[in-house]
C-alpha atoms as a PDB file:
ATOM      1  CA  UNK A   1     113.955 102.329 117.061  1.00  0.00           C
ATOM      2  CA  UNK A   2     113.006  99.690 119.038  1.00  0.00           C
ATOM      3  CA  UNK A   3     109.045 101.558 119.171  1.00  0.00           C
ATOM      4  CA  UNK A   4     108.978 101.776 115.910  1.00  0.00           C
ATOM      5  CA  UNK A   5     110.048  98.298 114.781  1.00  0.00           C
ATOM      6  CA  UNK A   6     107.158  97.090 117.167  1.00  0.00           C
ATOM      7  CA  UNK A   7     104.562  99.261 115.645  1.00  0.00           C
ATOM      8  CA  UNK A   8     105.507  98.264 112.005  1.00  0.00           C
ATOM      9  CA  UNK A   9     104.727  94.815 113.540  1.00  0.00           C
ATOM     10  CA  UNK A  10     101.718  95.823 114.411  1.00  0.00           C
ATOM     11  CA  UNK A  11     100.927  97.557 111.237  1.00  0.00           C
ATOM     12  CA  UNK A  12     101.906  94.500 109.011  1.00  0.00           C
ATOM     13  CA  UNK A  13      99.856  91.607 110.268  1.00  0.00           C
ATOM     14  CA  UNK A  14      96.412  93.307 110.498  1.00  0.00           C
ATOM     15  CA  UNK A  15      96.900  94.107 106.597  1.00  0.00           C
ATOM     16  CA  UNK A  16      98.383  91.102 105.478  1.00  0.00           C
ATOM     17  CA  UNK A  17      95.211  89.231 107.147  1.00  0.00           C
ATOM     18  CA  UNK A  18      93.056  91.845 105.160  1.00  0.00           C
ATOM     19  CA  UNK A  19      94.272  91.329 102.073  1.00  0.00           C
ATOM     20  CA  UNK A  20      94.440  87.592 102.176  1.00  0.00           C
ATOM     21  CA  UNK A  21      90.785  87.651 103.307  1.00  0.00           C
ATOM     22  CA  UNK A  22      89.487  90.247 100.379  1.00  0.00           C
ATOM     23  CA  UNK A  23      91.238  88.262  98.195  1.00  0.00           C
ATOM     24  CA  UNK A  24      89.683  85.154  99.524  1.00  0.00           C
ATOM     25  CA  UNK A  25      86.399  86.756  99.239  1.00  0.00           C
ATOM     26  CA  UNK A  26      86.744  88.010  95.338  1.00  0.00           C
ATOM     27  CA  UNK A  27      87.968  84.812  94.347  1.00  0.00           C
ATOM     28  CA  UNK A  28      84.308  82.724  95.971  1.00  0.00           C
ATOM     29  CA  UNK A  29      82.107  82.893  93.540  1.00  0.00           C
ATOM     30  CA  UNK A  30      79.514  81.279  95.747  1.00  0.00           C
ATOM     31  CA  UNK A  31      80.246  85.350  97.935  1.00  0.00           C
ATOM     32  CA  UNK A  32      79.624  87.269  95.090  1.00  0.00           C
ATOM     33  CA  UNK A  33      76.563  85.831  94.271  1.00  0.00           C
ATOM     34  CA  UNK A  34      74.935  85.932  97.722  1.00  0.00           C
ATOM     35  CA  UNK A  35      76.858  89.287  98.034  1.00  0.00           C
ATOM     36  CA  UNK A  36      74.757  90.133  95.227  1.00  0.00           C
ATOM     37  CA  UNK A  37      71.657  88.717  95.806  1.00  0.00           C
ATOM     38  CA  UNK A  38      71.364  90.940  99.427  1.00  0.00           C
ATOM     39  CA  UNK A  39      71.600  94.034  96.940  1.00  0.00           C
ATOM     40  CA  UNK A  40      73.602  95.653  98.615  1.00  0.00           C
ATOM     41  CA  UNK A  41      74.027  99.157  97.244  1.00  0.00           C
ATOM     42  CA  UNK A  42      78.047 100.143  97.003  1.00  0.00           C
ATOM     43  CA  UNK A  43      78.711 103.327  98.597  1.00  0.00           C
ATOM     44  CA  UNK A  44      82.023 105.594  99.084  1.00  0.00           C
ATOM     45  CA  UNK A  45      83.377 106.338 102.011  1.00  0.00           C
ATOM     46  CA  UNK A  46      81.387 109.137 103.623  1.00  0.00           C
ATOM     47  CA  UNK A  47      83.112 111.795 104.657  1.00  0.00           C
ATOM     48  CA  UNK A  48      81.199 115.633 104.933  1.00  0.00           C
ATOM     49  CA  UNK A  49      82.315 119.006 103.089  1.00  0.00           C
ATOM     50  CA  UNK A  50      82.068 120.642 106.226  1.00  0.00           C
ATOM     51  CA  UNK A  51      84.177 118.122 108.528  1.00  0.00           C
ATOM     52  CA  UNK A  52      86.524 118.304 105.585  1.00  0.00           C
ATOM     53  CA  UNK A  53      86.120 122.269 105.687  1.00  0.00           C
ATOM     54  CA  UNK A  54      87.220 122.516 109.434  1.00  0.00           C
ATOM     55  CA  UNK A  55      89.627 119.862 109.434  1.00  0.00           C
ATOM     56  CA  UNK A  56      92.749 121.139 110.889  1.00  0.00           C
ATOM     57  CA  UNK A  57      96.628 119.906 110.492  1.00  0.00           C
ATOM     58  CA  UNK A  58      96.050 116.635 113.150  1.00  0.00           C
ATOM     59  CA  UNK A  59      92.093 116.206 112.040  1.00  0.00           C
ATOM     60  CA  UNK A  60      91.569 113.207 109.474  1.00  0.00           C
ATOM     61  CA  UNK A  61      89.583 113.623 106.667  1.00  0.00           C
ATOM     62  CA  UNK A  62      88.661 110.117 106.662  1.00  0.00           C
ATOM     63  CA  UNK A  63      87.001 109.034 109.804  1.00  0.00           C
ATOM     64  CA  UNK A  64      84.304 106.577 108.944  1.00  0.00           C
ATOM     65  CA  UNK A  65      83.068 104.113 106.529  1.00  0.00           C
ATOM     66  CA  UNK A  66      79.240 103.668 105.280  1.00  0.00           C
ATOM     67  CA  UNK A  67      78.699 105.364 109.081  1.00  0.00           C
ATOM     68  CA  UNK A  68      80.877 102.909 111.348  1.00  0.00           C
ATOM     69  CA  UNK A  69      83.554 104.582 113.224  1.00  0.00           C
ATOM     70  CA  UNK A  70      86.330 103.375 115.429  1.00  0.00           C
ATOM     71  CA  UNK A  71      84.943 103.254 118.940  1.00  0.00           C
ATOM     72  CA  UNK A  72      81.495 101.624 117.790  1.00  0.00           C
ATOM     73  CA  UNK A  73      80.547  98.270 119.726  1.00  0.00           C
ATOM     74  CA  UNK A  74      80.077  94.968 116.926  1.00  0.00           C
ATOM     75  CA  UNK A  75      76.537  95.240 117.417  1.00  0.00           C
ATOM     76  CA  UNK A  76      76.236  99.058 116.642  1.00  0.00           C
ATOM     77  CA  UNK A  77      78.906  98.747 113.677  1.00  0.00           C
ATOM     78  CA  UNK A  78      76.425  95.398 112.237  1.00  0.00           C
ATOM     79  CA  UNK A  79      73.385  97.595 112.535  1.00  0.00           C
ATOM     80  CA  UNK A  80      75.354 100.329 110.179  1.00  0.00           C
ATOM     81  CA  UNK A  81      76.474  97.948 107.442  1.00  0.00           C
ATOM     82  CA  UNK A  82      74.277  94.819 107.892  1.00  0.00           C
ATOM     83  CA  UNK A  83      74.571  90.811 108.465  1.00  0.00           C
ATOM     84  CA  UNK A  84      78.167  89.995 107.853  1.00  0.00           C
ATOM     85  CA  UNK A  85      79.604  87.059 105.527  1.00  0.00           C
ATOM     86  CA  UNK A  86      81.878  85.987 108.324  1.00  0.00           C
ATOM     87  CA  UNK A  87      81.318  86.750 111.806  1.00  0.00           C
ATOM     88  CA  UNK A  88      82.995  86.221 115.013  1.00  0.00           C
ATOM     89  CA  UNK A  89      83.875  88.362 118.172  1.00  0.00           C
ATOM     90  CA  UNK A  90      87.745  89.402 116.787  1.00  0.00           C
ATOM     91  CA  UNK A  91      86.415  90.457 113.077  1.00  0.00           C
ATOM     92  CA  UNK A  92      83.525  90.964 110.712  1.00  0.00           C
ATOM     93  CA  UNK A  93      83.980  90.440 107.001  1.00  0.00           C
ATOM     94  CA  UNK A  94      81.015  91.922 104.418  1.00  0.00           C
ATOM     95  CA  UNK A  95      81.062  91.438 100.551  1.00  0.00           C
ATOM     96  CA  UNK A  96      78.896  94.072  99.521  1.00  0.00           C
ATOM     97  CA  UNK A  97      79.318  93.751  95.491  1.00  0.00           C
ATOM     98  CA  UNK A  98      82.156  92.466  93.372  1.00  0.00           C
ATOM     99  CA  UNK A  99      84.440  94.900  93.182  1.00  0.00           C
ATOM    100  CA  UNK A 100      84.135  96.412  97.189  1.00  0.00           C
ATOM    101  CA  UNK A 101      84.798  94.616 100.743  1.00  0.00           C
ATOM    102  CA  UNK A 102      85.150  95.550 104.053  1.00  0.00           C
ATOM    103  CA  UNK A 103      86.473  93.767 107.218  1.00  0.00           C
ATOM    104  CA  UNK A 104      85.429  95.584 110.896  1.00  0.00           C
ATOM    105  CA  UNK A 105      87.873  94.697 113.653  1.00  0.00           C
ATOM    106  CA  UNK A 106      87.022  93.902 117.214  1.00  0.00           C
ATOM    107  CA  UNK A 107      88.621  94.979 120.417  1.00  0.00           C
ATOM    108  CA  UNK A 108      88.132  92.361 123.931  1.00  0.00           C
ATOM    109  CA  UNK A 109      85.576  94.697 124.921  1.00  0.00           C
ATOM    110  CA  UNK A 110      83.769  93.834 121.514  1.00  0.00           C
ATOM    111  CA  UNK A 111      84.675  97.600 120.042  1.00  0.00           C
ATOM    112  CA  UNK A 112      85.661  98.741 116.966  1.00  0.00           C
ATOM    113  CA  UNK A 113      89.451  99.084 116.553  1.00  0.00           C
ATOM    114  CA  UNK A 114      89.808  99.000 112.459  1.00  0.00           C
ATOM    115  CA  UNK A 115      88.446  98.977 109.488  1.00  0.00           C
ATOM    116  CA  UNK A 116      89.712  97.988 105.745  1.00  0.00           C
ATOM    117  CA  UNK A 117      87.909  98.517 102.830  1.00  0.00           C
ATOM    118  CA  UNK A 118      88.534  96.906  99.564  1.00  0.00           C
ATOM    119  CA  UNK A 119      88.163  98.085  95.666  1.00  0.00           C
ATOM    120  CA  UNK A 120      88.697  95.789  93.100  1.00  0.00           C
ATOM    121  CA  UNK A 121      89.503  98.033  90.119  1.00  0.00           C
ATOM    122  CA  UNK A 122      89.761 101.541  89.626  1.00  0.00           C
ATOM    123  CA  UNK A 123      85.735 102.129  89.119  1.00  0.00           C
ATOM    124  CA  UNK A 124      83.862 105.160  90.349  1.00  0.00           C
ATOM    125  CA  UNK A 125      83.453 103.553  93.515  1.00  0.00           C
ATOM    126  CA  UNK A 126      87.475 103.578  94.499  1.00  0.00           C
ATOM    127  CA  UNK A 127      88.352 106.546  96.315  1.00  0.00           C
ATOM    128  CA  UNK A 128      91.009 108.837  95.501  1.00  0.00           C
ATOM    129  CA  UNK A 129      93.683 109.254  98.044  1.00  0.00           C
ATOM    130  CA  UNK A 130      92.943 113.169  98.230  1.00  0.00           C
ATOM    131  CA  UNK A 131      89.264 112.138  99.418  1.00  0.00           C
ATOM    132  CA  UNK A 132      90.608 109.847 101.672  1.00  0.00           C
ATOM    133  CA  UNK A 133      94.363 111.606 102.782  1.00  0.00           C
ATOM    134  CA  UNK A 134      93.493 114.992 101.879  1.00  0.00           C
ATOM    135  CA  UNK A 135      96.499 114.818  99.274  1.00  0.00           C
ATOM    136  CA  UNK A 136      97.994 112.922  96.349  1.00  0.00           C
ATOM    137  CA  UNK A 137     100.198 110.421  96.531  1.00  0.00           C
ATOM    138  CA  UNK A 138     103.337 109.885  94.293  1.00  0.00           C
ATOM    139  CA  UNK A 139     103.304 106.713  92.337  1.00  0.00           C
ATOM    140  CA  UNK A 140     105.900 103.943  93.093  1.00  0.00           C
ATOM    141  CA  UNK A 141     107.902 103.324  89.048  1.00  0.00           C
ATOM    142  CA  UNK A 142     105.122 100.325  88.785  1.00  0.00           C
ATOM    143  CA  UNK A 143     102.639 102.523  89.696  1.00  0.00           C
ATOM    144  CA  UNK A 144     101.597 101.205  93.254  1.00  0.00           C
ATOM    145  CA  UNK A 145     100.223 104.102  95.570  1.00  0.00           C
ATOM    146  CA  UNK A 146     101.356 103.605  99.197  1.00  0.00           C
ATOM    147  CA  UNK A 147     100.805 106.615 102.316  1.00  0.00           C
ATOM    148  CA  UNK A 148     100.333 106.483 106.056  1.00  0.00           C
ATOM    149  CA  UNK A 149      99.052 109.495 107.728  1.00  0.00           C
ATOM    150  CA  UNK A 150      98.827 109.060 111.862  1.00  0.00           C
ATOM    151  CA  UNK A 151      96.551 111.525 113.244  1.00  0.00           C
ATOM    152  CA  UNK A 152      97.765 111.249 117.376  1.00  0.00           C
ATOM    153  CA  UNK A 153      94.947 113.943 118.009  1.00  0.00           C
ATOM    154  CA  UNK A 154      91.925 111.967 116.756  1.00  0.00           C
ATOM    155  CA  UNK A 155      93.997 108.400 118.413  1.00  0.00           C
ATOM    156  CA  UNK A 156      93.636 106.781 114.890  1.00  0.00           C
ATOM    157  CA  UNK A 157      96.409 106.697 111.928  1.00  0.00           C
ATOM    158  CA  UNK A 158      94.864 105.951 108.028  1.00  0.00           C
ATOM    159  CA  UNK A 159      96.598 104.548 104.933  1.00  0.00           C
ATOM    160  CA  UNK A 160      95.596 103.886 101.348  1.00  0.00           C
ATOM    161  CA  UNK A 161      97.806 101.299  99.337  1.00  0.00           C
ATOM    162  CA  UNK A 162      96.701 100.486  95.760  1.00  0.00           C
ATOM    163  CA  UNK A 163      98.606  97.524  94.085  1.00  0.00           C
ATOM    164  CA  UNK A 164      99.945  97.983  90.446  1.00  0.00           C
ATOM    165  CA  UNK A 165      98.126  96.988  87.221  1.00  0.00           C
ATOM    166  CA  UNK A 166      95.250  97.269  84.936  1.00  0.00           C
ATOM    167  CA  UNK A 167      92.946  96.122  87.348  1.00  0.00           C
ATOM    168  CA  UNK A 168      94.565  97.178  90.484  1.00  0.00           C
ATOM    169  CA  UNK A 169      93.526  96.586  94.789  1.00  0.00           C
ATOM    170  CA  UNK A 170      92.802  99.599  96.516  1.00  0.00           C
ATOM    171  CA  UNK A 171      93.127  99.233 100.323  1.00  0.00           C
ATOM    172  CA  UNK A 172      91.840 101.672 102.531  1.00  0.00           C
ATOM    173  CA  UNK A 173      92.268 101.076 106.159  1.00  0.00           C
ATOM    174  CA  UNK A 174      91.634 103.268 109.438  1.00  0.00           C
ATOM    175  CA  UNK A 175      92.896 101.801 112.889  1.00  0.00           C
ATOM    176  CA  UNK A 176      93.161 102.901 116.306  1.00  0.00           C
ATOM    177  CA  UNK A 177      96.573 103.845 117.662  1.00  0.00           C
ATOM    178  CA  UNK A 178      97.760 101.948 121.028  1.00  0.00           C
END
């Protein structure tokens, strides 16, 4: 009990931080519109039919995002996805378009050790949870998606959390496992 109660500690303050900053980062107007003048071109998260194909019970489906993977160093990770809005040594935070975000975390040894991607509405660009879980996920009564999935093998676990609503949050995060 007393592992799992400082995990979930663990868990909650990385994705309370992410949402607060993709939130943060919707709401500037002054973001979106450099976000959108760098033309940025919105992509989903890559994943391959054959790593998908091969996957086994402990292999993740979902193991990178736009090519950066947990393990990358900062600089490798900025070459992959660009000049960040924010920057610092802990985190990286990238506006690519209105409706998508992305914030890279950053180990003491300047490696990647998360990554949370944000959709802003249920567009084209929002992943399903089966492309990103390799499943569905029951709807809450409100009609909020949550599911964890740890994958020990791979040293990573990966949720997807939408909020409820017409114009709903889609979270997608992958982290590495201490």
């Amino acid at each position: 009990m007393l592992q799992l109660r400082k995990y979930h500690t663990h868990f909650n303050l990385p994705c309370l931080a992410l949402t607060v900053f993709a939130l943060v980062g919707f709401m500037s107007a002054g973001s979106l519109q450099k976000a959108e003048a760098q033309n940025h071109s919105s992509a989903r998260a890559t994943v391959t039919n054959s790593a998908a194909q091969a996957r086994g019970a402990d292999d993740p489906l979902f193991s990178e995002y736009k090519g950066v993977r947990i393990g990358m160093t900062a600089d490798e990770a900025r070459k992959k996805l660009g000049e960040p809005q924010d920057k610092s040594d802990e985190q990286d935070f990238y506006v690519f378009n209105e409706k998508e975000s992305a914030q890279v975390f950053y180990d003491k040894a300047h490696k990647t050790y998360a990554i949370s991607i944000n959709y802003l509405g249920g567009g084209s660009e929002t992943p399903a949870p089966k492309g990103v879980l390799g499943s569905e996920i029951e709807a809450k009564p409100d009609g909020s998606l949550y599911k964890m999935v740890r994958y020990r093998k791979a040293g990573y676990w990966v949720s997807y959390s939408r909020t409820a609503g017409t114009d709903p949050l889609t979270t997608v995060t992958i982290q590495r496992i201490d």
